[in-house]
Structures are given as structure tokens and as C-alpha cells.
N, C-alpha and C. Protein backbone atom coordinates (compact mmCIF):
# COMPACT_ATOMS: atom_id res chain seq x y z
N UNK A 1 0.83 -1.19 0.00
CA UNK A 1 0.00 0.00 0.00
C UNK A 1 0.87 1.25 0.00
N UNK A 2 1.80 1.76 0.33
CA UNK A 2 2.77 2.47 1.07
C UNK A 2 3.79 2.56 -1.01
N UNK A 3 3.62 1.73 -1.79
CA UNK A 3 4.43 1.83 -3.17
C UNK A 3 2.97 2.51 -4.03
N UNK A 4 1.54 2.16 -3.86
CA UNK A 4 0.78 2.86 -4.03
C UNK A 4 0.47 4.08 -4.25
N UNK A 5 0.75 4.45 -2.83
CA UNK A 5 0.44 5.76 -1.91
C UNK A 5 1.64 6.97 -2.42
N UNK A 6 2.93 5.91 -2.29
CA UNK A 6 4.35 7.00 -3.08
C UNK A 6 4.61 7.05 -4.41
N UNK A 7 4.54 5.83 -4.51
CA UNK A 7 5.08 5.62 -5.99
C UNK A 7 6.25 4.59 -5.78
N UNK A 8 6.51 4.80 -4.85
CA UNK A 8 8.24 4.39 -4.40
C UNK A 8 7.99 2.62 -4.14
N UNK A 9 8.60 2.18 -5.31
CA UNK A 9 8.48 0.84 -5.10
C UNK A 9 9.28 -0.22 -4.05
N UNK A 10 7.84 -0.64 -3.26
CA UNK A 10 8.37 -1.27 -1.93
C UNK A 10 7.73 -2.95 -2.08
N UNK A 11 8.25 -3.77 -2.20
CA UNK A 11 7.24 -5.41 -2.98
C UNK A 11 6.95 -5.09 -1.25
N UNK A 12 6.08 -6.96 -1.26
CA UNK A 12 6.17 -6.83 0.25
C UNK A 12 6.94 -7.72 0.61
N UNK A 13 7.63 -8.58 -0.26
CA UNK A 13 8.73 -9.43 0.05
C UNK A 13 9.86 -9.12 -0.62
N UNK A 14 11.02 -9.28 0.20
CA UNK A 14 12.30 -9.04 -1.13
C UNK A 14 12.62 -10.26 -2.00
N UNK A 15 12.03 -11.49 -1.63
CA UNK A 15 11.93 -12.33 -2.59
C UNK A 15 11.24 -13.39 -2.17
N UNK A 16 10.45 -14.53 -2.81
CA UNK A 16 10.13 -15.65 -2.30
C UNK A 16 10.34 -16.57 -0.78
N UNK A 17 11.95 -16.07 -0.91
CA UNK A 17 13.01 -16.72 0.01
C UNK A 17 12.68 -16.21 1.65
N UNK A 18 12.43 -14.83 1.50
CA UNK A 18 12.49 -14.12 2.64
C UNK A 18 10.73 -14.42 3.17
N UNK A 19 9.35 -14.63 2.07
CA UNK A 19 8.73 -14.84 2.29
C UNK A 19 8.42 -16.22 3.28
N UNK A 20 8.72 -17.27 2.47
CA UNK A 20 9.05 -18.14 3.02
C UNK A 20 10.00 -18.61 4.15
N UNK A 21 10.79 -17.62 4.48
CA UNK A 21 11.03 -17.70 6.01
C UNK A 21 10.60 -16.95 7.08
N UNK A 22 9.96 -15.95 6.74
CA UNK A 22 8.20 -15.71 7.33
C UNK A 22 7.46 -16.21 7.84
N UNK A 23 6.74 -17.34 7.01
CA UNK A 23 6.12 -18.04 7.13
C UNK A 23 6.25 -19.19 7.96
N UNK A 24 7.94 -19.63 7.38
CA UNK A 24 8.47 -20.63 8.64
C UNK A 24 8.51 -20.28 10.23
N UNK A 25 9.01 -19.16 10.47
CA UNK A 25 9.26 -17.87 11.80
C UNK A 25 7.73 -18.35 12.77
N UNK A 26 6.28 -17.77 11.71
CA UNK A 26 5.50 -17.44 12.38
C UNK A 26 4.91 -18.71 12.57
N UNK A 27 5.57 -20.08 12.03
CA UNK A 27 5.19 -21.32 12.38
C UNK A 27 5.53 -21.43 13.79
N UNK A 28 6.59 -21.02 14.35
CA UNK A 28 7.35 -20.87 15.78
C UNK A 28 6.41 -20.00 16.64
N UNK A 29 5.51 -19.57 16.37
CA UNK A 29 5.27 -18.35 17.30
C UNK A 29 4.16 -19.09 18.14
N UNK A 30 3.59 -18.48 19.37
CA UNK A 30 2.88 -19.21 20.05
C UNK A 30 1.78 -18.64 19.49
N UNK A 31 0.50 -18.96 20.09
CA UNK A 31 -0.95 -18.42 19.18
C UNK A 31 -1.37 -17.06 19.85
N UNK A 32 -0.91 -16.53 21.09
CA UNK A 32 -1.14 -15.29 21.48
C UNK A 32 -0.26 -14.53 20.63
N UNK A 33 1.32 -14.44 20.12
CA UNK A 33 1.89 -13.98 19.75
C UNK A 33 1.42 -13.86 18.44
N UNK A 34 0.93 -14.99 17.53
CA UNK A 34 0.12 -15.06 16.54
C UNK A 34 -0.83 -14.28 16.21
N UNK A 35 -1.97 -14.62 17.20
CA UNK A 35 -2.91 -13.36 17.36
C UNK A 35 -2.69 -12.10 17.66
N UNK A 36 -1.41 -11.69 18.14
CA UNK A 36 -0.93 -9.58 18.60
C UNK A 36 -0.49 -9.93 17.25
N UNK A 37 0.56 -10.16 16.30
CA UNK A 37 0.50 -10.26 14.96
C UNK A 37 -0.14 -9.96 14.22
N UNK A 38 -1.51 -10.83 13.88
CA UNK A 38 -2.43 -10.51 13.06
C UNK A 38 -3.26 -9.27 13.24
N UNK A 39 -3.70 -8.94 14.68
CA UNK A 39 -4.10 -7.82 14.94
C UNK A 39 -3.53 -6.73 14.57
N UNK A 40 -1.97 -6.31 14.63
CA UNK A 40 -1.63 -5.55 14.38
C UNK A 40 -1.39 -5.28 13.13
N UNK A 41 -1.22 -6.51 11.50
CA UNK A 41 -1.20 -6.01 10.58
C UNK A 41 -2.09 -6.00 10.40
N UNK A 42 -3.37 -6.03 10.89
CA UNK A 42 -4.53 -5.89 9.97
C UNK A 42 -4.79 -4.43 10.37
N UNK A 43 -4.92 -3.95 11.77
CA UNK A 43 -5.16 -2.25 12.01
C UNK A 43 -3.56 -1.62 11.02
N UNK A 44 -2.95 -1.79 10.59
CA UNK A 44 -1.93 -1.58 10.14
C UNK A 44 -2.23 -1.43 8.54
N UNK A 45 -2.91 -2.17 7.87
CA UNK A 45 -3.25 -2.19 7.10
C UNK A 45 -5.16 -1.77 6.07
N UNK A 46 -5.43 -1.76 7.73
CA UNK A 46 -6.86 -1.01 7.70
C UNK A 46 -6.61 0.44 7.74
N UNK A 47 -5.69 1.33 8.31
CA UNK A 47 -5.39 2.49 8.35
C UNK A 47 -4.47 2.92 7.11
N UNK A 48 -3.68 1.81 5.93
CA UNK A 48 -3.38 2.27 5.14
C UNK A 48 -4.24 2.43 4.01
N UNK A 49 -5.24 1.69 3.77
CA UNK A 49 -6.64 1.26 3.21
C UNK A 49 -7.39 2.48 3.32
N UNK A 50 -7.49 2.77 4.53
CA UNK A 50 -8.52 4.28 5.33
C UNK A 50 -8.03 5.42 4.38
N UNK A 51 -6.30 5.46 4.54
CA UNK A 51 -5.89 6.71 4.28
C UNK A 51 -5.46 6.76 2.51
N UNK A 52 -5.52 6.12 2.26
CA UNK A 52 -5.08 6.04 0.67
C UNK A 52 -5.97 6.99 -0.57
N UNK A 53 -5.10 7.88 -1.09
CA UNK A 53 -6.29 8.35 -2.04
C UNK A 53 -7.22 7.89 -3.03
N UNK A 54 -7.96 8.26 -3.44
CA UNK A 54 -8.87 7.55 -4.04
C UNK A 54 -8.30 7.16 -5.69
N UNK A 55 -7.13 8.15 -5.59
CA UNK A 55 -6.96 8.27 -7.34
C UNK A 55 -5.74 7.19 -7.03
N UNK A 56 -4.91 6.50 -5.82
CA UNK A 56 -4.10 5.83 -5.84
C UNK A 56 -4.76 4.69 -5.67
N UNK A 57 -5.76 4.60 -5.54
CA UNK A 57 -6.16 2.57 -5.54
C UNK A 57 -6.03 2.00 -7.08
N UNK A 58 -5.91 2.77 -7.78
CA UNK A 58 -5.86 2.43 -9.19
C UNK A 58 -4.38 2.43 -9.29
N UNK A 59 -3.40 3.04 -8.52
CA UNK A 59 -1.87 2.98 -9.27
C UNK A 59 -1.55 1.51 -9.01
N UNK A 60 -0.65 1.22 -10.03
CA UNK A 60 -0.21 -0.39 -10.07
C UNK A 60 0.92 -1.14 -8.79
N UNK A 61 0.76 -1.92 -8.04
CA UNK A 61 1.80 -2.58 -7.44
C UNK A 61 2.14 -3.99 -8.22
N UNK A 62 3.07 -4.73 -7.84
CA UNK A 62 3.50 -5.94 -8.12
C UNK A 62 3.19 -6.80 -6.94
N UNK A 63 3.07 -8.04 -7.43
CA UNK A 63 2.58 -9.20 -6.39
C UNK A 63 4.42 -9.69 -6.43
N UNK A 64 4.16 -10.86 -5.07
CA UNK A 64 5.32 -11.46 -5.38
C UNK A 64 5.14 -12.77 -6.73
N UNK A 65 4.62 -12.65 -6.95
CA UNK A 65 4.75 -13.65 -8.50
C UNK A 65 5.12 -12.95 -9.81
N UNK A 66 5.44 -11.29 -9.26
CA UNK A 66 5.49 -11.15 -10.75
C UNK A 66 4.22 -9.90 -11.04
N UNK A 67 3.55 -9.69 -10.95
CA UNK A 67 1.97 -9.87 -11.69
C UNK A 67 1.92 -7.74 -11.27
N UNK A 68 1.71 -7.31 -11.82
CA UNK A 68 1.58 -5.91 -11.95
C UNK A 68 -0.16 -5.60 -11.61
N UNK A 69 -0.73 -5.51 -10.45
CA UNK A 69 -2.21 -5.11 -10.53
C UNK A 69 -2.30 -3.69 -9.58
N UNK A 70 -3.58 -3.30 -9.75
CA UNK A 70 -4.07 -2.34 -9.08
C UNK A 70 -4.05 -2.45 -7.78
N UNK A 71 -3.89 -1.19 -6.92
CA UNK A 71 -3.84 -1.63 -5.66
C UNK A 71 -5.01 -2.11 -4.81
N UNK A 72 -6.75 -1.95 -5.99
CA UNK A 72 -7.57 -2.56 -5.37
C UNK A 72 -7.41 -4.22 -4.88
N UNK A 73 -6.45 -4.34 -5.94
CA UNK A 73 -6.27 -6.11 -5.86
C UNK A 73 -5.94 -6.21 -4.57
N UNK A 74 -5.22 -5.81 -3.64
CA UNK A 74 -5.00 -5.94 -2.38
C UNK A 74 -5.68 -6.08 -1.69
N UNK A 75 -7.17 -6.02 -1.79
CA UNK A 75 -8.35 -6.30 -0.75
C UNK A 75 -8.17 -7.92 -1.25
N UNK A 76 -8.35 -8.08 -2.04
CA UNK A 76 -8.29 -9.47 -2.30
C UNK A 76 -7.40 -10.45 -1.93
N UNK A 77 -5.94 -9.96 -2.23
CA UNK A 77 -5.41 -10.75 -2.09
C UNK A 77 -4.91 -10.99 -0.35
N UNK A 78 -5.59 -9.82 1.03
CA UNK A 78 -5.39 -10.03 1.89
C UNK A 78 -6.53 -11.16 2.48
N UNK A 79 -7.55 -10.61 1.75
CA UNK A 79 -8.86 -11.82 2.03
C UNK A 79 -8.09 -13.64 1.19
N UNK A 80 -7.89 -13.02 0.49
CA UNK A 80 -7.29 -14.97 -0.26
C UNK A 80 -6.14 -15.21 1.28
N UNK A 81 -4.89 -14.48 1.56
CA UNK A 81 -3.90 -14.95 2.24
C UNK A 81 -4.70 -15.75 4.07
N UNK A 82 -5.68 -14.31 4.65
CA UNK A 82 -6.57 -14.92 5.44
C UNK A 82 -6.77 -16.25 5.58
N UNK A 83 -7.61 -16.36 4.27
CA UNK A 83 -8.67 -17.72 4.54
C UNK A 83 -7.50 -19.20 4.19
N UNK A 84 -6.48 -18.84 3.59
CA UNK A 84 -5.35 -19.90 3.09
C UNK A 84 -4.60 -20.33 4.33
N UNK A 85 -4.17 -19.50 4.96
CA UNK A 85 -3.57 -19.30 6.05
C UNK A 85 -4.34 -20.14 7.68
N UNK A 86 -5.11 -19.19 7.69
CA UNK A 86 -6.30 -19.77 8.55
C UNK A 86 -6.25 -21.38 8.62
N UNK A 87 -6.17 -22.43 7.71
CA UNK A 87 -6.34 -23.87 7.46
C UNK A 87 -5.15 -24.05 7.70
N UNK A 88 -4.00 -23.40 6.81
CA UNK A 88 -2.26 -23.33 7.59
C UNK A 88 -1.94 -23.80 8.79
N UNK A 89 -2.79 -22.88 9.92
CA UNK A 89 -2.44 -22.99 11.41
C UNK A 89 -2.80 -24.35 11.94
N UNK A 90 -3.54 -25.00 10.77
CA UNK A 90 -3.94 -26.60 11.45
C UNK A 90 -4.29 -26.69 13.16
N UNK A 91 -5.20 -25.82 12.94
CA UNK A 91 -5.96 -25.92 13.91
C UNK A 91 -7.79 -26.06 13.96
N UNK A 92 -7.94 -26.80 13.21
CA UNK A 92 -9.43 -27.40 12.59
C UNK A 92 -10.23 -27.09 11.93
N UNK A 93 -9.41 -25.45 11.44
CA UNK A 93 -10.48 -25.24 9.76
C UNK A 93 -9.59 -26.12 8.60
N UNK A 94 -10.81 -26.02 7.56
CA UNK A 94 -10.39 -26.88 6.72
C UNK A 94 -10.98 -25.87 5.23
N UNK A 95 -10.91 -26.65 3.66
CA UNK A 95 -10.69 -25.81 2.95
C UNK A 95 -12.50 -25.74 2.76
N UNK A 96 -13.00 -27.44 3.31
CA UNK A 96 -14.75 -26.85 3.57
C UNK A 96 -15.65 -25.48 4.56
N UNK A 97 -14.79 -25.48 4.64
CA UNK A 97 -15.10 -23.75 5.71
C UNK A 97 -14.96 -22.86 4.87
N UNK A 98 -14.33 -22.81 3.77
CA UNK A 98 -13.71 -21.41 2.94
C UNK A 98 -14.87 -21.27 1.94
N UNK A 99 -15.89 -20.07 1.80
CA UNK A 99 -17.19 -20.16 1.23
C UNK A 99 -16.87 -20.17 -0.42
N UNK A 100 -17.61 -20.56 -0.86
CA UNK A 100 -17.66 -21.28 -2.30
C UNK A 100 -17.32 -19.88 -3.21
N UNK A 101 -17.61 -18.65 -3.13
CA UNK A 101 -17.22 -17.48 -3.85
C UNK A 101 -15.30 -17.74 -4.03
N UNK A 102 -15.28 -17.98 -2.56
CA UNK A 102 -13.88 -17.63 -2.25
C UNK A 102 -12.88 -18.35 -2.61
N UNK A 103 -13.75 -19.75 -2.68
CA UNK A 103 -12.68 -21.04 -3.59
C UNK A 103 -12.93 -21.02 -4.97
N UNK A 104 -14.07 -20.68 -5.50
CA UNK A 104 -13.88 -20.29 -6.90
C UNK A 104 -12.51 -19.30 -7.24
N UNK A 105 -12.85 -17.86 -6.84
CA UNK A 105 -12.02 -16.88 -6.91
C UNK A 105 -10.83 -17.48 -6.85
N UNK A 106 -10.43 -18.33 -5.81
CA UNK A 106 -8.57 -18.89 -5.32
C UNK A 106 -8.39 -19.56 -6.67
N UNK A 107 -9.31 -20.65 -6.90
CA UNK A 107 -9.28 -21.97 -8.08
C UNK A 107 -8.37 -20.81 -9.83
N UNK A 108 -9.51 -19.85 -9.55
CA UNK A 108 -9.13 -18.77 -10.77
C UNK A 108 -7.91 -18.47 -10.71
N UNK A 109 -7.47 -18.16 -9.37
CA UNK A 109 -6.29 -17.40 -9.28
C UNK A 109 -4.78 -18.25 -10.05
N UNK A 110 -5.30 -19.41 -8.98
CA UNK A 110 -3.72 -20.36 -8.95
C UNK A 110 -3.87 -21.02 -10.48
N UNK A 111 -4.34 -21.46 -10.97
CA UNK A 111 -5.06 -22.21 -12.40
C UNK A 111 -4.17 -21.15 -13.51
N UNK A 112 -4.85 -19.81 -13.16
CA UNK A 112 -4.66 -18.26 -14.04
C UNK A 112 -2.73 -18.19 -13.81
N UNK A 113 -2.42 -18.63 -12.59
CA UNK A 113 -0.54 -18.43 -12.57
C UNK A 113 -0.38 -19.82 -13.63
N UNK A 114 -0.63 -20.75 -13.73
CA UNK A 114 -0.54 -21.94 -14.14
C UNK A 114 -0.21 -21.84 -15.51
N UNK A 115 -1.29 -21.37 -15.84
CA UNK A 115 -1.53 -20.78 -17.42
C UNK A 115 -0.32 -20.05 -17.99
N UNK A 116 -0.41 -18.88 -17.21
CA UNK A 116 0.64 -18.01 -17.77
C UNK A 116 2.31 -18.36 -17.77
N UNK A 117 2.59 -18.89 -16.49
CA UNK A 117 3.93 -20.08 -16.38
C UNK A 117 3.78 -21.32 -17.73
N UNK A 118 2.70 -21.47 -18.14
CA UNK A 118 2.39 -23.22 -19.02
C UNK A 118 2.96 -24.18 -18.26
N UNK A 119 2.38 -23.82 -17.01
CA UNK A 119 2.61 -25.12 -16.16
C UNK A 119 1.44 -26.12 -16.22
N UNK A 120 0.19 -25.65 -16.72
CA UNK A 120 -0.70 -26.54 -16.73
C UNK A 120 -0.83 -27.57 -17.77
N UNK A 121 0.44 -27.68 -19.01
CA UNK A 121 0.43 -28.04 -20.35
C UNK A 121 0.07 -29.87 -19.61
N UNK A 122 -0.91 -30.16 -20.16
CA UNK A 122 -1.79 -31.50 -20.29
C UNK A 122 -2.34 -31.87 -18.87
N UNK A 123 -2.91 -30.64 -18.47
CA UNK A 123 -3.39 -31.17 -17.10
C UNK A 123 -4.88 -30.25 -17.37
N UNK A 124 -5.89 -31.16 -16.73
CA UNK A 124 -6.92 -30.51 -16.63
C UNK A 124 -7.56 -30.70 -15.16
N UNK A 125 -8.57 -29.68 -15.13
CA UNK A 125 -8.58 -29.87 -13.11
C UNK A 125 -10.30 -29.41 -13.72
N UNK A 126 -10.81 -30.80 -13.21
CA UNK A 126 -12.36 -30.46 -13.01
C UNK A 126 -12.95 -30.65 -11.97
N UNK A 127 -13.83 -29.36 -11.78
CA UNK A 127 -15.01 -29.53 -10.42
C UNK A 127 -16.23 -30.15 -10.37
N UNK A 128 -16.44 -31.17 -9.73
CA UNK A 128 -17.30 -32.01 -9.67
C UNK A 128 -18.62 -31.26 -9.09
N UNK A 129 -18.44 -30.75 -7.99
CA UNK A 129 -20.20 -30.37 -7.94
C UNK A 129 -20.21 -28.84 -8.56
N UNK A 130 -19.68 -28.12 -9.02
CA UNK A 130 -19.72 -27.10 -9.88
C UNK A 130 -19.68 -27.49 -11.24
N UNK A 131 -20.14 -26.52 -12.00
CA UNK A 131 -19.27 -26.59 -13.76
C UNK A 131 -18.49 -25.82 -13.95
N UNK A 132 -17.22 -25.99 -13.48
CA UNK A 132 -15.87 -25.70 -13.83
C UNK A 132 -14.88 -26.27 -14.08
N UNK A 133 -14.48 -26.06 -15.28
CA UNK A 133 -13.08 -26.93 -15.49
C UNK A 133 -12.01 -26.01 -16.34
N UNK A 134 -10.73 -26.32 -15.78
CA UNK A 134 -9.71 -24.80 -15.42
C UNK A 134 -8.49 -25.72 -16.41
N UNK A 135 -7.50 -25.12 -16.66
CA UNK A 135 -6.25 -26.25 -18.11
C UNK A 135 -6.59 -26.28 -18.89
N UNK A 136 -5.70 -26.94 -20.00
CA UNK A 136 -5.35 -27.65 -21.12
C UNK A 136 -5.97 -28.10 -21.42
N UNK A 137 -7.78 -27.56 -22.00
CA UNK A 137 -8.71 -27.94 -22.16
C UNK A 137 -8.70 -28.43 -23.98
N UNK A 138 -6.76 -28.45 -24.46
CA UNK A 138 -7.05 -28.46 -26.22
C UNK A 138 -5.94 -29.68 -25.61
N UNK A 139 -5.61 -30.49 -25.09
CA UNK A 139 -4.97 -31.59 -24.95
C UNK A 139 -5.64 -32.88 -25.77
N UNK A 140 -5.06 -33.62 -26.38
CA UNK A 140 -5.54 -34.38 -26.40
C UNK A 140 -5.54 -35.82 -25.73
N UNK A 141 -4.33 -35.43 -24.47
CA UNK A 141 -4.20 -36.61 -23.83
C UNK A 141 -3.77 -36.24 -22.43
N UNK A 142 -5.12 -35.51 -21.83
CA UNK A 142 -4.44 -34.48 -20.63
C UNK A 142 -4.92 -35.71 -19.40
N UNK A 143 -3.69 -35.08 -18.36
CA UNK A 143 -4.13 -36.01 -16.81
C UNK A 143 -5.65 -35.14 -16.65
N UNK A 144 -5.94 -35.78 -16.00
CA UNK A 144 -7.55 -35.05 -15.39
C UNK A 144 -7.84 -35.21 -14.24
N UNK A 145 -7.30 -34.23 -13.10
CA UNK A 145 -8.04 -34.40 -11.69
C UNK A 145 -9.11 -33.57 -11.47
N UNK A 146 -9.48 -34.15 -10.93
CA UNK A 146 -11.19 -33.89 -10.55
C UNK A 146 -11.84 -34.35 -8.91
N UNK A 147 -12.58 -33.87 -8.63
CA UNK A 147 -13.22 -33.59 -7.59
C UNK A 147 -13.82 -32.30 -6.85
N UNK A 148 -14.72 -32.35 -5.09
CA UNK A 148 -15.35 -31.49 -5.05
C UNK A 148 -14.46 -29.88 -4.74
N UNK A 149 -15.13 -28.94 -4.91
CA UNK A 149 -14.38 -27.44 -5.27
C UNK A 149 -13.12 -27.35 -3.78
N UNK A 150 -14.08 -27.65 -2.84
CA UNK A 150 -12.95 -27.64 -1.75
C UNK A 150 -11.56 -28.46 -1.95
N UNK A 151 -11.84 -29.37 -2.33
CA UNK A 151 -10.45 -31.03 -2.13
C UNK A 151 -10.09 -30.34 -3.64
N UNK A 152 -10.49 -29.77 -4.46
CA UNK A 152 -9.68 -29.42 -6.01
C UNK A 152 -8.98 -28.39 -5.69
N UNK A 153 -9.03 -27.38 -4.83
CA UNK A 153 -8.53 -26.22 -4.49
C UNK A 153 -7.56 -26.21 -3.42
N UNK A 154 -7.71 -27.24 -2.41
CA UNK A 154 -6.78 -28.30 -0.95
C UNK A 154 -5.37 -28.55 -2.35
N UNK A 155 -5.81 -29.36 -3.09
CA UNK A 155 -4.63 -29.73 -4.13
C UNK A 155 -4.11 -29.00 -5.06
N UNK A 156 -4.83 -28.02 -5.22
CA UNK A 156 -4.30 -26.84 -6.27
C UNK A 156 -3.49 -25.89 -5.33
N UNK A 157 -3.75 -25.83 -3.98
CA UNK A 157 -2.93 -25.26 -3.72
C UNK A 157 -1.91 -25.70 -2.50
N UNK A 158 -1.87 -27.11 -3.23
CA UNK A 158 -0.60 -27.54 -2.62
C UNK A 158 -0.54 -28.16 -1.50
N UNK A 159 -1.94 -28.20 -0.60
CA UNK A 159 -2.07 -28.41 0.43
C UNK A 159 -2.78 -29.83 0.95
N UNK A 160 -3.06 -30.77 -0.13
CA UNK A 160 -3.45 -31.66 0.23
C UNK A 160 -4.11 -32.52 -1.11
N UNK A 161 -4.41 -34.13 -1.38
CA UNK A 161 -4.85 -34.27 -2.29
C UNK A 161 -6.23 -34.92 -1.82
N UNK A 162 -6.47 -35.14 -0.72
CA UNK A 162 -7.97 -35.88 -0.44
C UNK A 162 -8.94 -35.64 -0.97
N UNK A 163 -9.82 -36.34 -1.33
CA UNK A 163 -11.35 -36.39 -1.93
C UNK A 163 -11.09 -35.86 -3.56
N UNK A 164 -9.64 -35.70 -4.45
CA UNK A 164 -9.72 -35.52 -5.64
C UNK A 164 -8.92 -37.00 -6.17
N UNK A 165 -9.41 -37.40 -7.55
CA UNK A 165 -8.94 -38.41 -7.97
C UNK A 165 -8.39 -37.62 -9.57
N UNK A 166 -7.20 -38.70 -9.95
CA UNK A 166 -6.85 -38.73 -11.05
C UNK A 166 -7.20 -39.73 -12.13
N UNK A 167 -6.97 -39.01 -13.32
CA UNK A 167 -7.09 -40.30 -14.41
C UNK A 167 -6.09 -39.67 -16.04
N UNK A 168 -5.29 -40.42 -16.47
CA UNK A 168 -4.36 -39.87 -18.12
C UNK A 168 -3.34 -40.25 -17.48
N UNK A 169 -2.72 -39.84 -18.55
CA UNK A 169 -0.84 -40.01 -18.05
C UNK A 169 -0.49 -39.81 -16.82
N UNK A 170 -0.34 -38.55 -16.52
CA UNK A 170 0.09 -37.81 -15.33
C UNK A 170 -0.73 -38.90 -14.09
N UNK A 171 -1.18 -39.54 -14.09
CA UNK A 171 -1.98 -40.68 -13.08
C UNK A 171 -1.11 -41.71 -13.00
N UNK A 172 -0.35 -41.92 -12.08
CA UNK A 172 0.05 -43.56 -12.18
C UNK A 172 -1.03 -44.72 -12.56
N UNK A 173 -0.67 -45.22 -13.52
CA UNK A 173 -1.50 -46.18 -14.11
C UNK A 173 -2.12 -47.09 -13.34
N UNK A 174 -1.83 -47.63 -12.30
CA UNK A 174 -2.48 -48.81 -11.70
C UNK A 174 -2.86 -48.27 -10.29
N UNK A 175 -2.44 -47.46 -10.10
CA UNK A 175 -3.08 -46.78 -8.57
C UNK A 175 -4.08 -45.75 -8.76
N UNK A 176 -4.11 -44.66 -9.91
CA UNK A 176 -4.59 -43.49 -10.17
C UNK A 176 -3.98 -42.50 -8.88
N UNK A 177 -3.09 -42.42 -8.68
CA UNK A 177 -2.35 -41.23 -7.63
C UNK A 177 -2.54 -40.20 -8.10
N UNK A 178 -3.07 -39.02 -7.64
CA UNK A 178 -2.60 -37.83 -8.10
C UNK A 178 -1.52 -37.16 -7.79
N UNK A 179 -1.39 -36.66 -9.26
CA UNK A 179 0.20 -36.33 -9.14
C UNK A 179 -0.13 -34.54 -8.48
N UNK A 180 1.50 -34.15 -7.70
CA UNK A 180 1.15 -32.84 -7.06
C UNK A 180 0.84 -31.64 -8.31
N UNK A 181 0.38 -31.04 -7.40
CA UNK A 181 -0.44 -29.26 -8.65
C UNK A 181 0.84 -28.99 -8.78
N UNK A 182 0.99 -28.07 -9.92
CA UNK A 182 2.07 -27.19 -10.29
C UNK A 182 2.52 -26.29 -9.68
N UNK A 183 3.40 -25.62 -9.40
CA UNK A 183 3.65 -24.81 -8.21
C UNK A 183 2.67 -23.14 -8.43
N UNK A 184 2.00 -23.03 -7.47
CA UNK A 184 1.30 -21.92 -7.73
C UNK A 184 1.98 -20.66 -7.37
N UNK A 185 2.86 -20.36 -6.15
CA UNK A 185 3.45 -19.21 -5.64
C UNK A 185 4.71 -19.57 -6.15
């Protein structure tokens, strides 16, 4: 918000690397410390939100993937990190808690990096109780995992493969394993 607001380009990670030892760090932390954490970037980030001009929600930041968006995208992408996170702490939410807008939206997201990397080349990912299906929909000999929006989105993003099954190449032939998602971050 703050590269927004100046201009002055600030990512919010200096690279993947540093993210990811972040993430490792706040694996260490106890859950009170966790919780003064979250509290504080979120008033931290509710007051940069508050104060931001109106003509700067439109200036462009960069994600750490790369990706050049508006700084409205940042409502979003603090609501996606939330609800991802939240199941992270493995403490008994799961990706069936995360409301169906919100796993669509994620499914779009990580699918949409996929694409643009061509990491998805012969993979197709279909949702079983929705009609959605995200890949290499011009394959003619694509793996195909499939299942419900929660367990397709658990595995798309890396976090688990339960309740989705495979079937094509990319399937071990005699087990149907699914093979892991492509790297999304």
C-alpha cells in the first residue's frame, strides 16, 4: 500500500526466500503472539486502506509472483492470504469452511498463474459439484483431476490431495495417484 500511496516501489517481500522464512518464523510463534500479529497487521493495514487516495487505488503494485495489478487487488489478495492461512495454522479449519465465492475466486487465481507459467500443459482440473473446469482444455491426452471445489482447491494449492482423484498419463497407471499441482506461488 505504502508503493501505491508513493510511488516508491516497496514489494512486500524481497523475494520468495524471505517470504518463506516468514512463514516458517511465524510457524514458531505461540498463538497469542500469533494473534498480537495478526491484529496488528490488519489495524496496520486497515489504516493504510482508510488513508489512501482515491486516485491511488488504481496505481499499479506488483505481487510477489510477478503480476503488476491495481492496488484494489489488495483487498483481495489479503482476504485470499486470510482464509489460506487460517487452514495453515492446522488448527481445525479446513478448505470446507472457505465459502464457495472464495474457492472459486482462489481456483481462478492459482489455475490463471498456471496458465501463464504453461505449467498446466496437459493437465486438466475439473469440479465435480460445480461446472468448472480450469487447463489444457485443447490436450488431447491431458491427466484429469477432478473432484469437489474444496479437495480441487486443498490440491491446487498444494495443500493436500484428499477427496480428488486422477485419471491420463500424469496418473500412475495402476493406482490413479494424483500427481502434485504445479507450483502456484
Amino acid at each position: 500500500m505504502e508503493w501505491a500511496a508513493t510511488g516508491v516501489e516497496t514489494p512486500m517481500y524481497a523475494s520468495t526466500d524471505v517470504r518463506d522464512h516468514e512463514i516458517d518464523f511465524g510457524s514458531t510463534l505461540s498463538p497469542i503472539a500469533l494473534r498480537h500479529l495478526f491484529d496488528h497487521s490488519a489495524v496496520h493495514l486497515n489504516v493504510e486502506w482508510r488513508d489512501l487516495p482515491e486516485d491511488a487505488w488504481h496505481h499499479k503494485v506488483r505481487t510477489i509472483q510477478g503480476r503488476e495489478v491495481p492496488a484494489t487487488e489488495t483487498v483481495w489478495m489479503r482476504s485470499r492470504e486470510v482464509w489460506m492461512h487460517a487452514v495453515d495454522l492446522d488448527n481445525g479449519a479446513n478448505f470446507h469452511d472457505i465459502p464457495a465465492p472464495v474457492l472459486e475466486r482462489l481456483l481462478k487465481d492459482i489455475t490463471g498463474a498456471w496458465k501463464t507459467r504453461g505449467t498446466d500443459k496437459d493437465l486438466v482440473v475439473k469440479v465435480t459439484d460445480r461446472d468448472l473446469t480450469f487447463g489444457d482444455t485443447t490436450s488431447a491426452s491431458p491427466t484429469v483431476v477432478s473432484g469437489p471445489l474444496a479437495a480441487v482447491v486443498e490440491w491446487a494449492a498444494g495443500r493436500g490431495n484428499s477427496g480428488v482423484t486422477a485419471a491420463g498419463p500424469g496418473a500412475a497407471a495402476t493406482t490413479g495417484t494424483v500427481p502434485p499441482a504445479p507450483k502456484w506461488i
